[in-house]
N, C-alpha and C. Protein backbone atom coordinates (compact mmCIF):
# COMPACT_ATOMS: atom_id res chain seq x y z
N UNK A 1 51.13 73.71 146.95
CA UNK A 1 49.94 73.33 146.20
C UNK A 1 50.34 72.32 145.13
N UNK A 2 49.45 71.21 145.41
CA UNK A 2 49.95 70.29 144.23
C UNK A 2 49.74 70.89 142.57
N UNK A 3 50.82 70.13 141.73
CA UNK A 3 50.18 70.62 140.21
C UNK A 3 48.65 70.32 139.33
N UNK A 4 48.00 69.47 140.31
CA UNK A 4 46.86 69.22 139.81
C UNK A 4 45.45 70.35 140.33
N UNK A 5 45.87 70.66 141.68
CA UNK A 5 45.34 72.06 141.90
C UNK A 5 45.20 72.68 140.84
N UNK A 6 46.91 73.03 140.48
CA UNK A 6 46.54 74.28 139.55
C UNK A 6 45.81 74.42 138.39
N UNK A 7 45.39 72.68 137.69
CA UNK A 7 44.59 72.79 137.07
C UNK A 7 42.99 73.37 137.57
N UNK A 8 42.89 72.76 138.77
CA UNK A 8 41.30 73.89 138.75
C UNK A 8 41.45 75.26 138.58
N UNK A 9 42.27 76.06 139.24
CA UNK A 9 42.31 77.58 139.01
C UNK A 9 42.68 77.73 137.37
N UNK A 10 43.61 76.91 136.94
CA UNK A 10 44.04 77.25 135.23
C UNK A 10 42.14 76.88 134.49
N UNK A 11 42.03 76.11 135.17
CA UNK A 11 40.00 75.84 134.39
C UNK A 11 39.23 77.30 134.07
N UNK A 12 39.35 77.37 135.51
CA UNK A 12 38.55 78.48 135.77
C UNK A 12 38.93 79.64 135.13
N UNK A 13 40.13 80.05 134.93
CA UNK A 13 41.04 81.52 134.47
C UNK A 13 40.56 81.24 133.13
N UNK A 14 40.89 79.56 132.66
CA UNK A 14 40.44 79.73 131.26
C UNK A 14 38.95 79.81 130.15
N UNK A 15 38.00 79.31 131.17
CA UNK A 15 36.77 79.72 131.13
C UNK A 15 36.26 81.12 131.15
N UNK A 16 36.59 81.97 131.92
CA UNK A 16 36.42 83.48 132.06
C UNK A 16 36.86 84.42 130.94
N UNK A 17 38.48 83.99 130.55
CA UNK A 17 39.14 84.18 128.78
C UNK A 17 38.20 83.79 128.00
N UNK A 18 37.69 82.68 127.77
CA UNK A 18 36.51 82.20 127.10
C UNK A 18 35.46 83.20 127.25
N UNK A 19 34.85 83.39 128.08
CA UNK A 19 33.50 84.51 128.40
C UNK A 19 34.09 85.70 128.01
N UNK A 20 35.20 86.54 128.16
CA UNK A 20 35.61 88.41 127.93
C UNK A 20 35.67 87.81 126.40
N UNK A 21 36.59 86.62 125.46
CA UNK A 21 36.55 87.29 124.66
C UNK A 21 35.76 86.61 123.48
N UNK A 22 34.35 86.08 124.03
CA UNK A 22 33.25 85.61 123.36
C UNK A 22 32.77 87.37 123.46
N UNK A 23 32.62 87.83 124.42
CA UNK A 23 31.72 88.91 124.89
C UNK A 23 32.48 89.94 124.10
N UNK A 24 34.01 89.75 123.74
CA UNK A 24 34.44 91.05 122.94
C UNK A 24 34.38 90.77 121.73
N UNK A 25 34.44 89.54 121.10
CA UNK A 25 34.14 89.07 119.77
C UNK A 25 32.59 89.35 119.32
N UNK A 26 31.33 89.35 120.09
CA UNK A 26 30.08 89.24 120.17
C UNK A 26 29.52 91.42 119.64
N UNK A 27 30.68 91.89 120.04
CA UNK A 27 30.23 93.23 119.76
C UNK A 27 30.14 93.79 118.78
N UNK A 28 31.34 92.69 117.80
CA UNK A 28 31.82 93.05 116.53
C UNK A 28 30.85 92.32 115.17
N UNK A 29 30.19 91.19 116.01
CA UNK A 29 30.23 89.51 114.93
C UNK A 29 28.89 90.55 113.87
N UNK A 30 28.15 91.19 114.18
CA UNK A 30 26.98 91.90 113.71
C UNK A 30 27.66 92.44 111.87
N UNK A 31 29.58 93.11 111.96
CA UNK A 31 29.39 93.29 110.98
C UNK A 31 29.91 92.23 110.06
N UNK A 32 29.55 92.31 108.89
CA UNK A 32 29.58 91.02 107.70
C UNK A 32 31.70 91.53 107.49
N UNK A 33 31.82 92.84 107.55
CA UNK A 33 33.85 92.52 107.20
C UNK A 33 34.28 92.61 108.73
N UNK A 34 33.63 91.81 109.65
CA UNK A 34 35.13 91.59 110.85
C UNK A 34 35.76 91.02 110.44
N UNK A 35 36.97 90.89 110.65
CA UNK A 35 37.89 90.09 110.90
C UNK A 35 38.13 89.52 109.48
N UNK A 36 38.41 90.34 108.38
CA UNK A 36 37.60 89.85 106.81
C UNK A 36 36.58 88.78 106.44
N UNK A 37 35.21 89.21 107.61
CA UNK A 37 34.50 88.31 106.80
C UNK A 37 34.29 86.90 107.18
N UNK A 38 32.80 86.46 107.37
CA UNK A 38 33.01 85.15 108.26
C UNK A 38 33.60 83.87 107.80
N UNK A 39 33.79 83.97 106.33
CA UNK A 39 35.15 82.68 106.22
C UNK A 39 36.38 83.02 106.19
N UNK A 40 36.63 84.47 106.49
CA UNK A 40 38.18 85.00 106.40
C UNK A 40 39.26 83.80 107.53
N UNK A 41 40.27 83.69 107.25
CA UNK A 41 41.34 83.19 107.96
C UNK A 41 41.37 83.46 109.87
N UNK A 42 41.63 85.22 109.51
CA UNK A 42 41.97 85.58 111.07
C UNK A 42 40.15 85.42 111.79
N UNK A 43 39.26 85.40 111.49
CA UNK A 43 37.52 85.17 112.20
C UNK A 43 37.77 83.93 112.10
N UNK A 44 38.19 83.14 111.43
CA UNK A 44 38.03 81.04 111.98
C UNK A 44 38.83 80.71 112.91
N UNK A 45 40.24 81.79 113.01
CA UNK A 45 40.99 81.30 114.27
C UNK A 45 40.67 81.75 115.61
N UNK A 46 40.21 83.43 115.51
CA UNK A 46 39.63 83.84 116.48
C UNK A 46 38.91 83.06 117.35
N UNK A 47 37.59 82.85 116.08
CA UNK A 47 36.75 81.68 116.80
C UNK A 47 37.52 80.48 117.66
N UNK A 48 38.43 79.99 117.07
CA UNK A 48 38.94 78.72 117.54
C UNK A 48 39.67 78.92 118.67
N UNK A 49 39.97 80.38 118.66
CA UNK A 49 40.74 80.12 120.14
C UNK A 49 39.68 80.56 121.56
N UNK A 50 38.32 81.33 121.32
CA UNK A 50 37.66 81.68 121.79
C UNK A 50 36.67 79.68 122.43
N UNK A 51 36.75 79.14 121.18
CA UNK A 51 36.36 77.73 122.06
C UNK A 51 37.33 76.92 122.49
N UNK A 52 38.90 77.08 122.23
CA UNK A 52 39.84 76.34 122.88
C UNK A 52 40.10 76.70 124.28
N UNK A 53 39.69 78.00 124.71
CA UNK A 53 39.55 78.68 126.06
C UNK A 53 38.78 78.39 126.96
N UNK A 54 37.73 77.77 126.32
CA UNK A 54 36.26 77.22 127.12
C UNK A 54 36.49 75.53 127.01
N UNK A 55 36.75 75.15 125.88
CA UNK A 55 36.91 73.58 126.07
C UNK A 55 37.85 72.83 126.94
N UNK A 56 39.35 73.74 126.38
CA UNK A 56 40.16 73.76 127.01
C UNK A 56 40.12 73.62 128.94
N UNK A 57 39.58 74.76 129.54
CA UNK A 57 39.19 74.86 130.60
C UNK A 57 38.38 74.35 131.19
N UNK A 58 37.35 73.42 130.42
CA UNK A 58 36.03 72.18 131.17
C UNK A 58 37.28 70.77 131.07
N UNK A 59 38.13 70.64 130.17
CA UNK A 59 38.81 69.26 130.36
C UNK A 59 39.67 69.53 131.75
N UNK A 60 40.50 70.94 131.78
CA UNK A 60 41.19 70.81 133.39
C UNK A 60 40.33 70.87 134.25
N UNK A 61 39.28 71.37 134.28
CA UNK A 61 38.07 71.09 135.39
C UNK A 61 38.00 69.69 135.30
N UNK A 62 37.32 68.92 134.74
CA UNK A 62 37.27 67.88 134.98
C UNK A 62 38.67 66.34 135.34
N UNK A 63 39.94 66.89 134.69
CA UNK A 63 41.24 66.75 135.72
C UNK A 63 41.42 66.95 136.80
N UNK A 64 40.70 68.10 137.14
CA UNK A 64 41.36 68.45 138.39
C UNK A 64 40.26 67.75 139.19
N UNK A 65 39.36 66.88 138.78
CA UNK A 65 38.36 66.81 140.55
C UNK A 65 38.09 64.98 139.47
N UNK A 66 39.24 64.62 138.95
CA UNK A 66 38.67 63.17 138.37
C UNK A 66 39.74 62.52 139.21
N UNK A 67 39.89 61.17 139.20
CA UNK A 67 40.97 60.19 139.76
C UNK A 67 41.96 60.49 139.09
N UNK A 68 43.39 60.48 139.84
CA UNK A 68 44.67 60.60 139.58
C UNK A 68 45.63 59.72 139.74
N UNK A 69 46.48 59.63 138.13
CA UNK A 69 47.51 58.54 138.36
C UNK A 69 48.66 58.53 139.25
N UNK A 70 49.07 58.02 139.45
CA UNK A 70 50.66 58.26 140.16
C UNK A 70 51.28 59.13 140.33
N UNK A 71 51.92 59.66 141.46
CA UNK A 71 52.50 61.36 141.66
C UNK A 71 53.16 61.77 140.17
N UNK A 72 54.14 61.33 139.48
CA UNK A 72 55.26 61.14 138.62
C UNK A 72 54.38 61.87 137.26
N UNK A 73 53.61 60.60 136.85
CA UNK A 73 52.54 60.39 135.76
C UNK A 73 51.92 61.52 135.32
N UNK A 74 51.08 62.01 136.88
CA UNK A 74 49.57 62.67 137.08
C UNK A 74 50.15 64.33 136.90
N UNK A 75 51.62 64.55 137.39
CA UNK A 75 52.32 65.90 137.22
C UNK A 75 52.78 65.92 135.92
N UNK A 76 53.06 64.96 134.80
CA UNK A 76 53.40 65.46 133.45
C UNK A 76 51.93 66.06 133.14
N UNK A 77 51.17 65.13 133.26
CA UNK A 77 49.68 65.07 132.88
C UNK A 77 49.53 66.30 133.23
N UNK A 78 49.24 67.05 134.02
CA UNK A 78 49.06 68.18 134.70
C UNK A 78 50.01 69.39 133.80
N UNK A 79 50.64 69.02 134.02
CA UNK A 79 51.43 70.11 132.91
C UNK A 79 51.33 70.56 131.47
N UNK A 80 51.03 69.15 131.12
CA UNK A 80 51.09 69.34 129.83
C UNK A 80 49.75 69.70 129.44
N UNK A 81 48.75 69.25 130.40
CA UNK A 81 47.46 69.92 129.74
C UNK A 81 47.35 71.70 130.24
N UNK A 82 48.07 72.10 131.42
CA UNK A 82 48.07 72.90 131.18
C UNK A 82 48.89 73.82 130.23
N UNK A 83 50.23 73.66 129.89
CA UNK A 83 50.69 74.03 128.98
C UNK A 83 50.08 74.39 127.58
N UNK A 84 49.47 73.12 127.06
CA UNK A 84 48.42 73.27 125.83
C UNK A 84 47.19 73.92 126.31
N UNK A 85 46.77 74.17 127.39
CA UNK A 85 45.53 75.15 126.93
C UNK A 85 45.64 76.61 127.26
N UNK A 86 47.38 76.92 127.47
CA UNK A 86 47.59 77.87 127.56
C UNK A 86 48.31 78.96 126.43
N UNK A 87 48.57 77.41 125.71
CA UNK A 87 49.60 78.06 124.34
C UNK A 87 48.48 77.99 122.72
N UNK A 88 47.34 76.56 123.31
CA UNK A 88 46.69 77.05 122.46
C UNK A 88 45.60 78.03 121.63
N UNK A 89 45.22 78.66 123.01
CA UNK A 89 44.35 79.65 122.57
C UNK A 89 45.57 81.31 121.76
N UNK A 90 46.58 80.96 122.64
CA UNK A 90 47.79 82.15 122.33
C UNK A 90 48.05 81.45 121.00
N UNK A 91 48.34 80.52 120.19
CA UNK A 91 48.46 80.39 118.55
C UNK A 91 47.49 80.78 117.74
N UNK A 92 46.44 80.17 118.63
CA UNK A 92 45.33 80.90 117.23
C UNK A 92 45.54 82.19 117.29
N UNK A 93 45.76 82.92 117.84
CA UNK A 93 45.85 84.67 117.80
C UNK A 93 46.89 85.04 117.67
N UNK A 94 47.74 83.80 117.38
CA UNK A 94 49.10 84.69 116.83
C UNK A 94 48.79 84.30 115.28
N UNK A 95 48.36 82.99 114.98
CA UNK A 95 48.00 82.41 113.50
C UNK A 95 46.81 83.49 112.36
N UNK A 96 45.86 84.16 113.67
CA UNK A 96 45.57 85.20 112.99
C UNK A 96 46.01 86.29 112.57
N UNK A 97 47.14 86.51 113.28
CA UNK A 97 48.18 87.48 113.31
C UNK A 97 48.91 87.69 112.09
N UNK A 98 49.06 86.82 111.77
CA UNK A 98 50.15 86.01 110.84
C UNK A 98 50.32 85.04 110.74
N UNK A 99 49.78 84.62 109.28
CA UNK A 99 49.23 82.90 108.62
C UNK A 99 50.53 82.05 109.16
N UNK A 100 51.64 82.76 108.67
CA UNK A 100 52.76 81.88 108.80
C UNK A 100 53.08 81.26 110.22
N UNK A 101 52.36 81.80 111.26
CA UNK A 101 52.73 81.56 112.74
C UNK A 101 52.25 80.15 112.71
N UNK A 102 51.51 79.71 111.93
CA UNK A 102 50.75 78.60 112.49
C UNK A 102 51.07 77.55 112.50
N UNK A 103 52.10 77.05 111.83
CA UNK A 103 53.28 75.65 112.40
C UNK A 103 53.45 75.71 113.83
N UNK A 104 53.09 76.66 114.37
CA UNK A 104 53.29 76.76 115.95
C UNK A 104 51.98 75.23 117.12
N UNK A 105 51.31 75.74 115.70
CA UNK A 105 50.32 74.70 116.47
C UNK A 105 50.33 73.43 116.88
N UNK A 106 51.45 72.99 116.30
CA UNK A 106 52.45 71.38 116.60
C UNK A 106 52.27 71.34 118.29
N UNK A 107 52.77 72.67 118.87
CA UNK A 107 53.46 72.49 120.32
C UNK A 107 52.50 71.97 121.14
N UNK A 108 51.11 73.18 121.01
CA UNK A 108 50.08 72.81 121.92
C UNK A 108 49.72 71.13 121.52
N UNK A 109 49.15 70.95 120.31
CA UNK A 109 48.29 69.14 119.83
C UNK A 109 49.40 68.54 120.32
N UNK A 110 51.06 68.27 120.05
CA UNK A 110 51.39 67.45 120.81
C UNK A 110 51.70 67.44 122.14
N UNK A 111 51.21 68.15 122.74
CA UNK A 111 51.22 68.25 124.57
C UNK A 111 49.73 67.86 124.78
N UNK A 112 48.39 68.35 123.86
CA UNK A 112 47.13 67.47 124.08
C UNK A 112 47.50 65.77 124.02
N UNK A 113 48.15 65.83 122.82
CA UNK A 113 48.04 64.01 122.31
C UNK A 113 49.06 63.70 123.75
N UNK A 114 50.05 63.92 124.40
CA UNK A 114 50.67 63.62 125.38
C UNK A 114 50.07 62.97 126.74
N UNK A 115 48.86 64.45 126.83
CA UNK A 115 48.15 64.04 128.01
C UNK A 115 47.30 63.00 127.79
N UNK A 116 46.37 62.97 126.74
CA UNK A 116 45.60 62.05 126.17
C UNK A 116 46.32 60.36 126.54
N UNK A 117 47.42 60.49 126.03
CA UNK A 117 48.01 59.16 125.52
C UNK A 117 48.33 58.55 127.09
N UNK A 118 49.04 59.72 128.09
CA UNK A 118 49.53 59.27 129.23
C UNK A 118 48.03 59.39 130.21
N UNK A 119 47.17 60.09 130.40
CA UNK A 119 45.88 59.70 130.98
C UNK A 119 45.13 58.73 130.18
N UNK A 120 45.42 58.02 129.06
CA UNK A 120 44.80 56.83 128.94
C UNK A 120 45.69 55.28 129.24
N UNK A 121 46.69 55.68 129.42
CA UNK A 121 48.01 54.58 129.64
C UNK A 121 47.60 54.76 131.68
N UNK A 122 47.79 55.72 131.74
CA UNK A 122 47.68 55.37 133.54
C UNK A 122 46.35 54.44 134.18
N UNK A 123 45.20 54.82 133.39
CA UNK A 123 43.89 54.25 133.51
C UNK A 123 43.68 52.70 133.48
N UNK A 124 44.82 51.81 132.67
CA UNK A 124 44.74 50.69 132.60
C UNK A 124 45.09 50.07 133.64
C-alpha cells in the first residue's frame, strides 16, 4: 500500500478521535469547573486537540484523493503530515497534562510547516 493511502485511513481514524472525544468532552462541558474552568489551561488544550483531530484528518482526506508530487516528494509529504496529526493531538493532552510538556509542540508545527512548504514547492 502506497504511503499516501495511508493517509486516507489515518483521515478517517482521525476524524472518529475527533467525534469519541468531542462526544466525551460534550458530557462534561455542562459543568462551569471542568477541566478548571472554561479559560483554564488543560479545557483550551483539550479543546485544541479535539479540533486538531478533525482538522487534522479533513487535510489527509483531502491529500489523499488530491494530485500528487513525485514518488520521493509526495512520501515525505505523506509522512510528515501524518506524523503531525498524530503527535499533535497527543501534545495537547500531554500539555494539559503538564504545562511544561508543551515545548513539545515544535515537533508536530514543524512537520505541518514541512508539508506545507514541500506541497507548495512540488505544485510549481
Amino acid at each position: 500500500m502506497m504511503l499516501v493511502n495511508c493517509n486516507w485511513t489515518v483521515g478517517w481514524v482521525l476524524i472518529l478521535l475527533g467525534i469519541i472525544s468531542g462526544a466525551l468532552m460534550g458530557l462534561f462541558f455542562h459543568r462551569k469547573d471542568f477541566l478548571g474552568g472554561y479559560d483554564a489551561w488543560p479545557r483550551r488544550l483539550v479543546r485544541l486537540g479535539h479540533i486538531a483531530f478533525m482538522a487534522l484528518g479533513m487535510l489527509n482526506l483531502i491529500y489523499a484523493v488530491g494530485p500528487h508530487p513525485a514518488m520521493a516528494i509526495g512520501s515525505i509529504i505523506s509522512a510528515a503530515l501524518i506524523f503531525s496529526s498524530v503527535t499533535m493531538p497527543l501534545v495537547c493532552l500531554l500539555a494539559a497534562c503538564r504545562g511544561k510538556w508543551a515545548f513539545l509542540f515544535v515537533f508536530p508545527v514543524l512537520a505541518l510547516a514541512l508539508t506545507c512548504v514541500l506541497a507548495f514547492w512540488s505544485s510549481l
